[in-house]
PDB file of N, CA and C in Angstrom:
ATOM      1  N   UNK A   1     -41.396 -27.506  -4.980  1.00  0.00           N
ATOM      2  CA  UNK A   1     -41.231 -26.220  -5.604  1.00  0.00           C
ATOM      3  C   UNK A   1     -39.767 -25.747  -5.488  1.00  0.00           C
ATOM      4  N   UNK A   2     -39.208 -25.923  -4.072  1.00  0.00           N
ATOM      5  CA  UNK A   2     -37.696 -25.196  -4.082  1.00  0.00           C
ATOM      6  C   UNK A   2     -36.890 -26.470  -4.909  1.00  0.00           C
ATOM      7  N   UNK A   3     -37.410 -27.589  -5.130  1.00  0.00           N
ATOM      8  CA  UNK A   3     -36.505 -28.083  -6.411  1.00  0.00           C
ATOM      9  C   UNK A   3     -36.078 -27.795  -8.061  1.00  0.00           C
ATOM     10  N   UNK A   4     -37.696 -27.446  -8.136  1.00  0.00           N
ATOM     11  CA  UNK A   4     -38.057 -26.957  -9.493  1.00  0.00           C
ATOM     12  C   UNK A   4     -37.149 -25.369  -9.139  1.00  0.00           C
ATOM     13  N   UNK A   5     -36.898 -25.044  -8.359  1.00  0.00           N
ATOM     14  CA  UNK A   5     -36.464 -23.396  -8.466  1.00  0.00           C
ATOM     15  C   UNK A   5     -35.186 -23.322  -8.721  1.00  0.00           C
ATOM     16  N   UNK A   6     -34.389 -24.437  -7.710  1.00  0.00           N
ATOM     17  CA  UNK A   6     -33.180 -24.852  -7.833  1.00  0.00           C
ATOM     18  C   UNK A   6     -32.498 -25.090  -9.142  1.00  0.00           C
ATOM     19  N   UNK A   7     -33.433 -26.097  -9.835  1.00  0.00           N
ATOM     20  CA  UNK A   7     -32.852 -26.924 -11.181  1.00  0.00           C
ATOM     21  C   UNK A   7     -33.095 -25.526 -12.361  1.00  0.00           C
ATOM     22  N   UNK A   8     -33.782 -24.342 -12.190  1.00  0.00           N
ATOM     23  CA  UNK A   8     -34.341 -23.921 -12.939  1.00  0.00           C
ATOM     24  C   UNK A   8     -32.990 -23.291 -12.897  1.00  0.00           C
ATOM     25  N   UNK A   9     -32.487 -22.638 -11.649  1.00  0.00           N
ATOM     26  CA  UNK A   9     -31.621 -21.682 -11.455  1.00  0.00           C
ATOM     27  C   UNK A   9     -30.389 -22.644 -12.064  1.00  0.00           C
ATOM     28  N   UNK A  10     -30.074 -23.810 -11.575  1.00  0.00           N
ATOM     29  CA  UNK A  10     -28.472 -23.993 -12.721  1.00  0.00           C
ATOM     30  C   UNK A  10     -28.735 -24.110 -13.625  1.00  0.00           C
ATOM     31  N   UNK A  11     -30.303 -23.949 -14.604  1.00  0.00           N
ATOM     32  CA  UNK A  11     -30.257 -23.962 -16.245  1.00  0.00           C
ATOM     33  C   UNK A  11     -29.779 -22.751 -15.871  1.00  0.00           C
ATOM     34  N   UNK A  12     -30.583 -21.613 -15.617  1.00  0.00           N
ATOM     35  CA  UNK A  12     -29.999 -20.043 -15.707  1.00  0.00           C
ATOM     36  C   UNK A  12     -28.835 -20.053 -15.724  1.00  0.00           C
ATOM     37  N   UNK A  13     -28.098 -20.395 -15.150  1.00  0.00           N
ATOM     38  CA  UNK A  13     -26.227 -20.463 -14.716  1.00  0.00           C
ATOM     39  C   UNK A  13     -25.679 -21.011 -15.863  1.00  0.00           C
ATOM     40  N   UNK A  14     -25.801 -22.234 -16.322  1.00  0.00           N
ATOM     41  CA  UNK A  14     -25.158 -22.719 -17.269  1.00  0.00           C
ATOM     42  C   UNK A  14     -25.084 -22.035 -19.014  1.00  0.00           C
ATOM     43  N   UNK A  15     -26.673 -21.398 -18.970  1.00  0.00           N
ATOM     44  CA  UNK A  15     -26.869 -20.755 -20.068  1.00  0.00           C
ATOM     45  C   UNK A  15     -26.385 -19.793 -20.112  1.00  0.00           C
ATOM     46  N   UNK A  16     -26.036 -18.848 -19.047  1.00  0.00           N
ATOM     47  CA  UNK A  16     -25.559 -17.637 -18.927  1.00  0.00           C
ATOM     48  C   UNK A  16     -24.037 -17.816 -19.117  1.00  0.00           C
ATOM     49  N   UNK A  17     -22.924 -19.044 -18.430  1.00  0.00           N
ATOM     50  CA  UNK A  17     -21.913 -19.175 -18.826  1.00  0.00           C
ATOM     51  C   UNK A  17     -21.831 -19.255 -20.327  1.00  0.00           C
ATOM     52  N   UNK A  18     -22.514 -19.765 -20.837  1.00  0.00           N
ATOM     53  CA  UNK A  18     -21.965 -20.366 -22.562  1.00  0.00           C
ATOM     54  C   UNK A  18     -22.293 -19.574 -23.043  1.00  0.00           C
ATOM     55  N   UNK A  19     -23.419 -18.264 -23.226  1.00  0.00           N
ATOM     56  CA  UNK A  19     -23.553 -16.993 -23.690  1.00  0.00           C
ATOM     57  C   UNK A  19     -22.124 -16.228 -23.530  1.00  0.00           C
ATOM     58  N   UNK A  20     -21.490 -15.883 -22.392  1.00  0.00           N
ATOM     59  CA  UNK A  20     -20.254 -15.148 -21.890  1.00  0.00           C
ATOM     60  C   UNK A  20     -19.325 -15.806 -22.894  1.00  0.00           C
ATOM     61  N   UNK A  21     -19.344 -17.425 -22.951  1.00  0.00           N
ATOM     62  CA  UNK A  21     -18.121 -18.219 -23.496  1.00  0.00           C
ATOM     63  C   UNK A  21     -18.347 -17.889 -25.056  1.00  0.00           C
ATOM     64  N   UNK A  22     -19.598 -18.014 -25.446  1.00  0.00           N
ATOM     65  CA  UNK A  22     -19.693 -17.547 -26.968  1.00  0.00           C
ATOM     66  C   UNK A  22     -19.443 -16.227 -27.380  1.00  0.00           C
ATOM     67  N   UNK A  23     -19.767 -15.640 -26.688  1.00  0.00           N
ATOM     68  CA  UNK A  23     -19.406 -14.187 -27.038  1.00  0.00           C
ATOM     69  C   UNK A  23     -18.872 -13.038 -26.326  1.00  0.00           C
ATOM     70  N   UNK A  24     -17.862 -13.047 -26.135  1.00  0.00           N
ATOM     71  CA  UNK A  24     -17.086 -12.180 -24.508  1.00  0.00           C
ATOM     72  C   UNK A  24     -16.815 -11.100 -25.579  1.00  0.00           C
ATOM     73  N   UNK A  25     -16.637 -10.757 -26.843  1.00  0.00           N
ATOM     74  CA  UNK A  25     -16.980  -9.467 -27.103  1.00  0.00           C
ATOM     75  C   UNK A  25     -17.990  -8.660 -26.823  1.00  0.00           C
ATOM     76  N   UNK A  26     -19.270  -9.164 -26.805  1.00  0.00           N
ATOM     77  CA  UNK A  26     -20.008  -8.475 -26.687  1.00  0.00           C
ATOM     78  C   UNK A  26     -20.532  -8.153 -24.678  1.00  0.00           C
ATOM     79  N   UNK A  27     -19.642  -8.755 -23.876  1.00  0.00           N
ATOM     80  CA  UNK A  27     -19.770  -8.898 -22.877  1.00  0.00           C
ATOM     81  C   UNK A  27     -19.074  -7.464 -22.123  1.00  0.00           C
ATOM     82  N   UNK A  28     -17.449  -8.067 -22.814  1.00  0.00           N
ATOM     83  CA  UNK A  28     -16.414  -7.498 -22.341  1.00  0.00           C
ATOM     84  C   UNK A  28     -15.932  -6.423 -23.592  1.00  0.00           C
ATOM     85  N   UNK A  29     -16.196  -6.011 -24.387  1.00  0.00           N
ATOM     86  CA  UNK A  29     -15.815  -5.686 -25.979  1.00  0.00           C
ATOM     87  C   UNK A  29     -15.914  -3.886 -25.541  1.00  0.00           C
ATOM     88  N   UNK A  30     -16.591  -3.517 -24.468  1.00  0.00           N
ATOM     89  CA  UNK A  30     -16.468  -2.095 -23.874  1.00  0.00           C
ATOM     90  C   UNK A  30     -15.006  -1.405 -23.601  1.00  0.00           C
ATOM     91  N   UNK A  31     -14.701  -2.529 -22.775  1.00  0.00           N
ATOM     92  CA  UNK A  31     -13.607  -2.556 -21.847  1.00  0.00           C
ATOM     93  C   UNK A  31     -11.793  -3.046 -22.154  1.00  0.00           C
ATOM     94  N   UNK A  32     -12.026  -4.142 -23.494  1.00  0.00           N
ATOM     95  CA  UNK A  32     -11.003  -4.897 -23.563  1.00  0.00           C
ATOM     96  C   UNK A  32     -11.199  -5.133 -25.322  1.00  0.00           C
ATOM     97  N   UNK A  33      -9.767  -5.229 -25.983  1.00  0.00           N
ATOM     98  CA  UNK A  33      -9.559  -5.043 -27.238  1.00  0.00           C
ATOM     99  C   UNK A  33      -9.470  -6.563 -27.310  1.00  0.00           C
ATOM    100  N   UNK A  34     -10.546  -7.017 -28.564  1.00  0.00           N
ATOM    101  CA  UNK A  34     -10.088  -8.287 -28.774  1.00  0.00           C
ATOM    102  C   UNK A  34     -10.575  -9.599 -27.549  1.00  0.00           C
ATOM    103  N   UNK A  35     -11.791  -9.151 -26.137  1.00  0.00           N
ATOM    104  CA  UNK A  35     -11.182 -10.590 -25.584  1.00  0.00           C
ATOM    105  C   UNK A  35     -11.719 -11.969 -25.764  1.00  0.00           C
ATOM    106  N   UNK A  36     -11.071 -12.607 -25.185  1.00  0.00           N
ATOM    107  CA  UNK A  36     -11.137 -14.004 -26.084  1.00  0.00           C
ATOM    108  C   UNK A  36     -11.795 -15.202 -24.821  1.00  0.00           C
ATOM    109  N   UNK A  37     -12.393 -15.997 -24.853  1.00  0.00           N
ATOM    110  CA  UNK A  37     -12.480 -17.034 -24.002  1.00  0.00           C
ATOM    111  C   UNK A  37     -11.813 -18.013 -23.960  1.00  0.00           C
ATOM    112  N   UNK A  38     -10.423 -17.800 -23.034  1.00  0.00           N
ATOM    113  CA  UNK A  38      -9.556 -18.955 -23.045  1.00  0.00           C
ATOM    114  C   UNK A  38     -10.207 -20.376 -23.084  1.00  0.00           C
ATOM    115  N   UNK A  39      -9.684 -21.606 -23.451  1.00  0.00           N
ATOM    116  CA  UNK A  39     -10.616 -22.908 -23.419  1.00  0.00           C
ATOM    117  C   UNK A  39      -9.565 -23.668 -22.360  1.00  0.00           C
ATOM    118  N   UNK A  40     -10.210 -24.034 -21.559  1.00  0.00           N
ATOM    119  CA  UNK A  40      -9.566 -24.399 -20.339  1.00  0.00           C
ATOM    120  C   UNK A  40      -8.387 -25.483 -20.388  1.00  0.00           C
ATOM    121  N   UNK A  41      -8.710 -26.492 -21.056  1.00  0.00           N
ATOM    122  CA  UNK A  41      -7.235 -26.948 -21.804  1.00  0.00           C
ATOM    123  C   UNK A  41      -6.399 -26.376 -22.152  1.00  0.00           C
ATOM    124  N   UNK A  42      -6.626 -25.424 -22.916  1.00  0.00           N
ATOM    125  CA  UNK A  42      -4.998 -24.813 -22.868  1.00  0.00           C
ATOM    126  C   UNK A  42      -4.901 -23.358 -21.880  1.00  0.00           C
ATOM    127  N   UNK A  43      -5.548 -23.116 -20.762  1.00  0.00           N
ATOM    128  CA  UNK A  43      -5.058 -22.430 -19.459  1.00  0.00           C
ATOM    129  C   UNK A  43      -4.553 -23.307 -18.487  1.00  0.00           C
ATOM    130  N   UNK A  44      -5.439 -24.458 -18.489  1.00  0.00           N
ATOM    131  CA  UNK A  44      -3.956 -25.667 -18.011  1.00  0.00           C
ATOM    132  C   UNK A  44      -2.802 -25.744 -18.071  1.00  0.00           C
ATOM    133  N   UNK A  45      -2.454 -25.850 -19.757  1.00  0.00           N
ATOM    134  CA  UNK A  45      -1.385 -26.209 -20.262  1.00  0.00           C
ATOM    135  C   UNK A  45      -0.540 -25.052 -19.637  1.00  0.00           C
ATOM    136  N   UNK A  46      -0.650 -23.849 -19.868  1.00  0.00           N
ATOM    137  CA  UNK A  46      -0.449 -22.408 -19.495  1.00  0.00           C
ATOM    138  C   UNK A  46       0.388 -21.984 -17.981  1.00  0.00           C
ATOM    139  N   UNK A  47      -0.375 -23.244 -17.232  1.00  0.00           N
ATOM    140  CA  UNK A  47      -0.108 -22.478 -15.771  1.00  0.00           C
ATOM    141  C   UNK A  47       0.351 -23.731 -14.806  1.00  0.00           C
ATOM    142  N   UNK A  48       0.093 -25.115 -15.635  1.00  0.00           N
ATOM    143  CA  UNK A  48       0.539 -26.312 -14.429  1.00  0.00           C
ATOM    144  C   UNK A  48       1.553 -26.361 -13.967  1.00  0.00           C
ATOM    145  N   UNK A  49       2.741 -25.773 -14.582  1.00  0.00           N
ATOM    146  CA  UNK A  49       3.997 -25.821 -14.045  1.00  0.00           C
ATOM    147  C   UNK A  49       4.214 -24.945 -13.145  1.00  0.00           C
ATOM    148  N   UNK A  50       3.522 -24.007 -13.128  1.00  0.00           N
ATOM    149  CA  UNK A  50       3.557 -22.711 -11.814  1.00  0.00           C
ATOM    150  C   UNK A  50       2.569 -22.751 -10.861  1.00  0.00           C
ATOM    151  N   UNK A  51       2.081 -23.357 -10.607  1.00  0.00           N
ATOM    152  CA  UNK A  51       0.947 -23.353  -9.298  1.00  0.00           C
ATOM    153  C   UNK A  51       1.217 -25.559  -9.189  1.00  0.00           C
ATOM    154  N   UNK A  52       0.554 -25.221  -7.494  1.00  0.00           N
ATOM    155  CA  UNK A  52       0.392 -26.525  -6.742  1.00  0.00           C
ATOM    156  C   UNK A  52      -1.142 -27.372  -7.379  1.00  0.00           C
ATOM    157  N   UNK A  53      -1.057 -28.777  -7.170  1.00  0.00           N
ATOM    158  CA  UNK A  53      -2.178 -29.348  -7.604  1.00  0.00           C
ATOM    159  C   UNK A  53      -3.799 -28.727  -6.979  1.00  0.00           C
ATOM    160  N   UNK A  54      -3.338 -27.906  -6.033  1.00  0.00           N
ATOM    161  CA  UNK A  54      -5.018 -28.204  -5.417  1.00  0.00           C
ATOM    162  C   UNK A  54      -4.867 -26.176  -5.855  1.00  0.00           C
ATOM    163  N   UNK A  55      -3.942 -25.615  -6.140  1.00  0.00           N
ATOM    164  CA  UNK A  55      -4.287 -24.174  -6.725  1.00  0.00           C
ATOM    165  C   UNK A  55      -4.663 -24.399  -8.485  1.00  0.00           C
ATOM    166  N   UNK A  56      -4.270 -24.983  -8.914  1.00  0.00           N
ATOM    167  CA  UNK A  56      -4.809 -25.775 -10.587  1.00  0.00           C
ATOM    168  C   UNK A  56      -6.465 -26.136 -10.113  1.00  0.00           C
ATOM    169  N   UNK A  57      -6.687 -26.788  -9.511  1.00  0.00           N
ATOM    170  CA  UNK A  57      -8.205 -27.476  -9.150  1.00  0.00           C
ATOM    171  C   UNK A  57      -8.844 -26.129  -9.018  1.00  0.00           C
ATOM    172  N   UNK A  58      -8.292 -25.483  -8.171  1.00  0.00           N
ATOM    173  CA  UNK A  58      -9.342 -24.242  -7.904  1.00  0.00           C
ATOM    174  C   UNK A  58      -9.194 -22.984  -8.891  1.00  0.00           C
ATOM    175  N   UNK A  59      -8.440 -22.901  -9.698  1.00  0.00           N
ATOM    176  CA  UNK A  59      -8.870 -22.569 -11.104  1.00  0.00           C
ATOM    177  C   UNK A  59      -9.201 -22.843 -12.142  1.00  0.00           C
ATOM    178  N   UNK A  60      -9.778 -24.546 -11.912  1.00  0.00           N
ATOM    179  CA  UNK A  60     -10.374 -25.127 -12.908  1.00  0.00           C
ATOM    180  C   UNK A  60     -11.619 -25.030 -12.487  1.00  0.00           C
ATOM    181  N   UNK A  61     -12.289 -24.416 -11.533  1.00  0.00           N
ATOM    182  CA  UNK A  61     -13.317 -24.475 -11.022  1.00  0.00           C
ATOM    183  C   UNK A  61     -13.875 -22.987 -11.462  1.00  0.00           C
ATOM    184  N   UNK A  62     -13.289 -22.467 -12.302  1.00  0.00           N
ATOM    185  CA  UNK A  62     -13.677 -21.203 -12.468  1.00  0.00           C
ATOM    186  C   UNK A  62     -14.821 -21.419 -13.592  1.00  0.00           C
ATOM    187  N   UNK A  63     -15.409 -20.513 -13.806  1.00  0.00           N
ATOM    188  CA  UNK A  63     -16.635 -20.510 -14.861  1.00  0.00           C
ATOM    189  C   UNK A  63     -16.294 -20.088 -16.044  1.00  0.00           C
ATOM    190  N   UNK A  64     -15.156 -19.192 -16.219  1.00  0.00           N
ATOM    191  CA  UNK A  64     -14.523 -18.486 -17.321  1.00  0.00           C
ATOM    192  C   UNK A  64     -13.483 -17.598 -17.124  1.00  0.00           C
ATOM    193  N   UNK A  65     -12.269 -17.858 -18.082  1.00  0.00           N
ATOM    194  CA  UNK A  65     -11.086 -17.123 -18.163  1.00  0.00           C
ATOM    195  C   UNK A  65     -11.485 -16.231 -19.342  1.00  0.00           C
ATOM    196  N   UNK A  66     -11.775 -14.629 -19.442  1.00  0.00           N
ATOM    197  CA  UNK A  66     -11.294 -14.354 -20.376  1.00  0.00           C
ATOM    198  C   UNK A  66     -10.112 -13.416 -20.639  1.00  0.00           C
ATOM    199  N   UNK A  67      -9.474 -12.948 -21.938  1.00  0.00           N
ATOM    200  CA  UNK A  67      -7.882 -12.506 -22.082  1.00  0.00           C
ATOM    201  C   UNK A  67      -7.925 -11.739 -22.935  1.00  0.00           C
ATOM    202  N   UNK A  68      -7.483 -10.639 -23.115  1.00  0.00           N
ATOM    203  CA  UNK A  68      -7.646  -9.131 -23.570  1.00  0.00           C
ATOM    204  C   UNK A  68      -6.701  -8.132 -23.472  1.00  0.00           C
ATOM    205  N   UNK A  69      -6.372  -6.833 -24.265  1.00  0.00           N
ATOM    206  CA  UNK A  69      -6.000  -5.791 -23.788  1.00  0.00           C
ATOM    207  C   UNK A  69      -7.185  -4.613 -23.918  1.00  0.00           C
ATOM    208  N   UNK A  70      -6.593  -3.604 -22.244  1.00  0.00           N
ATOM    209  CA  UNK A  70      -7.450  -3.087 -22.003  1.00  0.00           C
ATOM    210  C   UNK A  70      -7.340  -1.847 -23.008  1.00  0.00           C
ATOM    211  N   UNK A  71      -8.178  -0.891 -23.276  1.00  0.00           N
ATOM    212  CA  UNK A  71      -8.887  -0.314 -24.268  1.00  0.00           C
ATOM    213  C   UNK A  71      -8.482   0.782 -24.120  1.00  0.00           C
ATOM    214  N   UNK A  72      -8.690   1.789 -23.057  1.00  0.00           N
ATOM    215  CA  UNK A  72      -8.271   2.836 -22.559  1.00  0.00           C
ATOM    216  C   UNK A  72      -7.552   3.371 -21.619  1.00  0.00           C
ATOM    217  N   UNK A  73      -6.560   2.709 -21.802  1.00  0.00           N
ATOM    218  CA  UNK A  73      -4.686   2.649 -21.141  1.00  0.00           C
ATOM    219  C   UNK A  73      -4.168   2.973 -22.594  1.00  0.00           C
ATOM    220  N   UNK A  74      -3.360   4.035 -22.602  1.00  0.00           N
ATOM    221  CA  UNK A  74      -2.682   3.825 -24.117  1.00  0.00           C
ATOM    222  C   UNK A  74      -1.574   2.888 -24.352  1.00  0.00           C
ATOM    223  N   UNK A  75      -0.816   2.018 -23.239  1.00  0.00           N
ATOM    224  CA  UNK A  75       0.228   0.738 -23.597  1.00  0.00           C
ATOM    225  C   UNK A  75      -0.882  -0.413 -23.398  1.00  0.00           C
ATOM    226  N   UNK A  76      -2.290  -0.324 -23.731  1.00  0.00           N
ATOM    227  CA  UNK A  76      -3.282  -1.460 -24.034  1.00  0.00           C
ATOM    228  C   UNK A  76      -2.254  -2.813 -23.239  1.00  0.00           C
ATOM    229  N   UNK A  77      -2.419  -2.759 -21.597  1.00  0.00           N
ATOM    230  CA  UNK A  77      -2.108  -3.600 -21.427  1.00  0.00           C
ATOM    231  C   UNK A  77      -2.568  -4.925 -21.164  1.00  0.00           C
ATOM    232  N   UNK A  78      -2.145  -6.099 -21.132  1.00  0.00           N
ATOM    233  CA  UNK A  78      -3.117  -7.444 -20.826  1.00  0.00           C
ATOM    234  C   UNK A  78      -3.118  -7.908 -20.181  1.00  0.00           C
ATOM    235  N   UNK A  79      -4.752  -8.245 -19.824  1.00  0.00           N
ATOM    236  CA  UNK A  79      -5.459  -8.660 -18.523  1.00  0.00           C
ATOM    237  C   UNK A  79      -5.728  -9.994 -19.020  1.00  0.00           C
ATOM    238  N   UNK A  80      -6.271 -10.544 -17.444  1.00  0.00           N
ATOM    239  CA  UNK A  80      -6.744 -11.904 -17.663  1.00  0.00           C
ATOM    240  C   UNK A  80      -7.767 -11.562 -16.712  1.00  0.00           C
ATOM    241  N   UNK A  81      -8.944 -12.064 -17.225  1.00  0.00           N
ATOM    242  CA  UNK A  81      -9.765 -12.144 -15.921  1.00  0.00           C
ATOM    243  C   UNK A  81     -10.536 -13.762 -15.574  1.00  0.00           C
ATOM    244  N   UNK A  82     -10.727 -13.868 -14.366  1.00  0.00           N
ATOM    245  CA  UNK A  82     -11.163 -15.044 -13.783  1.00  0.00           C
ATOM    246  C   UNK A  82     -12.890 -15.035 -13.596  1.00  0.00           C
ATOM    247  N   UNK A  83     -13.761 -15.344 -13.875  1.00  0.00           N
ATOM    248  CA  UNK A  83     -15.113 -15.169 -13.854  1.00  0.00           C
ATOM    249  C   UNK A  83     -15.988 -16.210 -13.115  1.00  0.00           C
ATOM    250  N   UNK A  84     -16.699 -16.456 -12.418  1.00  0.00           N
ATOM    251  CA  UNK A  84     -17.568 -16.745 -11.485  1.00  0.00           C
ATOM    252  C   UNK A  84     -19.170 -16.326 -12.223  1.00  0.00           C
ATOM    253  N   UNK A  85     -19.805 -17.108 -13.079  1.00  0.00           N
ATOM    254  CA  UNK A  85     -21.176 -16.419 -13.716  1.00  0.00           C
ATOM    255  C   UNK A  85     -22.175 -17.358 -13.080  1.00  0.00           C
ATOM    256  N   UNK A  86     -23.306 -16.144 -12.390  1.00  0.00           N
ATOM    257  CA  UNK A  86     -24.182 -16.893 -11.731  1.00  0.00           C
ATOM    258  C   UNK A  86     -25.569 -15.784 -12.222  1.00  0.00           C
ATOM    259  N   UNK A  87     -27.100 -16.599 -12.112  1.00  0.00           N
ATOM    260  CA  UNK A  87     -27.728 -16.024 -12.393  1.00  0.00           C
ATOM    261  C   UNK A  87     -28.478 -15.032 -11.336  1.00  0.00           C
ATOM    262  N   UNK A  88     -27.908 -16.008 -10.103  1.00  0.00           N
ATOM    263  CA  UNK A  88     -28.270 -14.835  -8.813  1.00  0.00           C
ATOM    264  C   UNK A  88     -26.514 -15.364  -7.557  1.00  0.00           C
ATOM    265  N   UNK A  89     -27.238 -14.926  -6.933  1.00  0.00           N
ATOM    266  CA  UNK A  89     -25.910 -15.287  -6.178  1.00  0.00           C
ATOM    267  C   UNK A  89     -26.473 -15.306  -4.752  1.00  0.00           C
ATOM    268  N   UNK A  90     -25.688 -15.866  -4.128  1.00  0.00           N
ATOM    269  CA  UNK A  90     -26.427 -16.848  -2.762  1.00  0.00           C
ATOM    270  C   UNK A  90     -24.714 -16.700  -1.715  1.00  0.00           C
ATOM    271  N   UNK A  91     -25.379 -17.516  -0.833  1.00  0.00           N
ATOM    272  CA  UNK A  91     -24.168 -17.654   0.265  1.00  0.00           C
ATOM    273  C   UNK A  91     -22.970 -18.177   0.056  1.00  0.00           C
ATOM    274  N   UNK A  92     -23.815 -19.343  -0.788  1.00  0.00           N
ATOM    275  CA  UNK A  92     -22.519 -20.152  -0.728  1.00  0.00           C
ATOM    276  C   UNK A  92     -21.305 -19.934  -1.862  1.00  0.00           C
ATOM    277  N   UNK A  93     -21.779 -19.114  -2.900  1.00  0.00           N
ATOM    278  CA  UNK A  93     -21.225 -18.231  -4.097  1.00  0.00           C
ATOM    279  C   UNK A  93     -19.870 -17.224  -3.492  1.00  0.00           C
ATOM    280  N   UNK A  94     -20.763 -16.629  -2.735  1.00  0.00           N
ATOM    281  CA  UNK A  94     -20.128 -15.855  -1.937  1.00  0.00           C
ATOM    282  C   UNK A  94     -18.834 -16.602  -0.867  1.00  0.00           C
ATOM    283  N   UNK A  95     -19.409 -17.220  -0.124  1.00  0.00           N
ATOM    284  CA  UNK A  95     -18.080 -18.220   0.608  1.00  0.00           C
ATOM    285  C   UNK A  95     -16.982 -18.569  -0.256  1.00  0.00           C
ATOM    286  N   UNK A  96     -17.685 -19.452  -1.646  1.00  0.00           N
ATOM    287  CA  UNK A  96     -16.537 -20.266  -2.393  1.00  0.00           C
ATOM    288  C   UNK A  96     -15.718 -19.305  -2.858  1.00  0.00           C
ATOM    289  N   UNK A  97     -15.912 -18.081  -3.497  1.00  0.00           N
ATOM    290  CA  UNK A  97     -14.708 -17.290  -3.964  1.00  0.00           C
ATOM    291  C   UNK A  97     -13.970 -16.090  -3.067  1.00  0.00           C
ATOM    292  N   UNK A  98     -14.228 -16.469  -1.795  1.00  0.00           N
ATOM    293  CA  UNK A  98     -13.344 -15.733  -0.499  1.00  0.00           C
ATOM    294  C   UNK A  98     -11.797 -15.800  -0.785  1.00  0.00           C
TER     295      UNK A  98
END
């Protein structure tokens, strides 16, 4: 049973990422003008020259970048945010993004 609960829970996770990745307007579209779901190839491209190999790894480990200006600031400035999407969240969720 705690297998079946397990496997059930990273469908939940995975489905819930690609919902966010398909549509971060309607996620984030409150908050942020326009945001977009960076595609991780080119946030690579973006940032390898400024961070160390094992700080690249651990932002490739992210679940989702998305990139925006915010809405209600009047110089609409731009954010990036780093996302972690889980359908529940547990210990070890919690540890990894300390």
């Amino acid at each position: 049973m705690k297998w079946a609960k397990d496997r059930l829970g990273k469908l939940l996770g995975w489905r819930l990422e690609a919902r966010y990745r398909e549509k971060p307007s309607v996620f984030f579209g409150r908050w942020l003008r326009a945001p977009v779901a960076v595609p991780f190839e080119s946030l690579r491209e973006m940032i390898e020259t400024q961070l160390t190999e094992d700080e690249l790894e651990e932002v490739m480990l992210l679940d989702l970048v998305v990139h925006g200006r915010i809405k209600r600031i009047p110089e609409n400035p731009e954010v990036w945010l780093a996302l972690e999407i889980s359908g529940a969240i547990d210990v070890e969720d919690v540890e990894r993004v300390k």
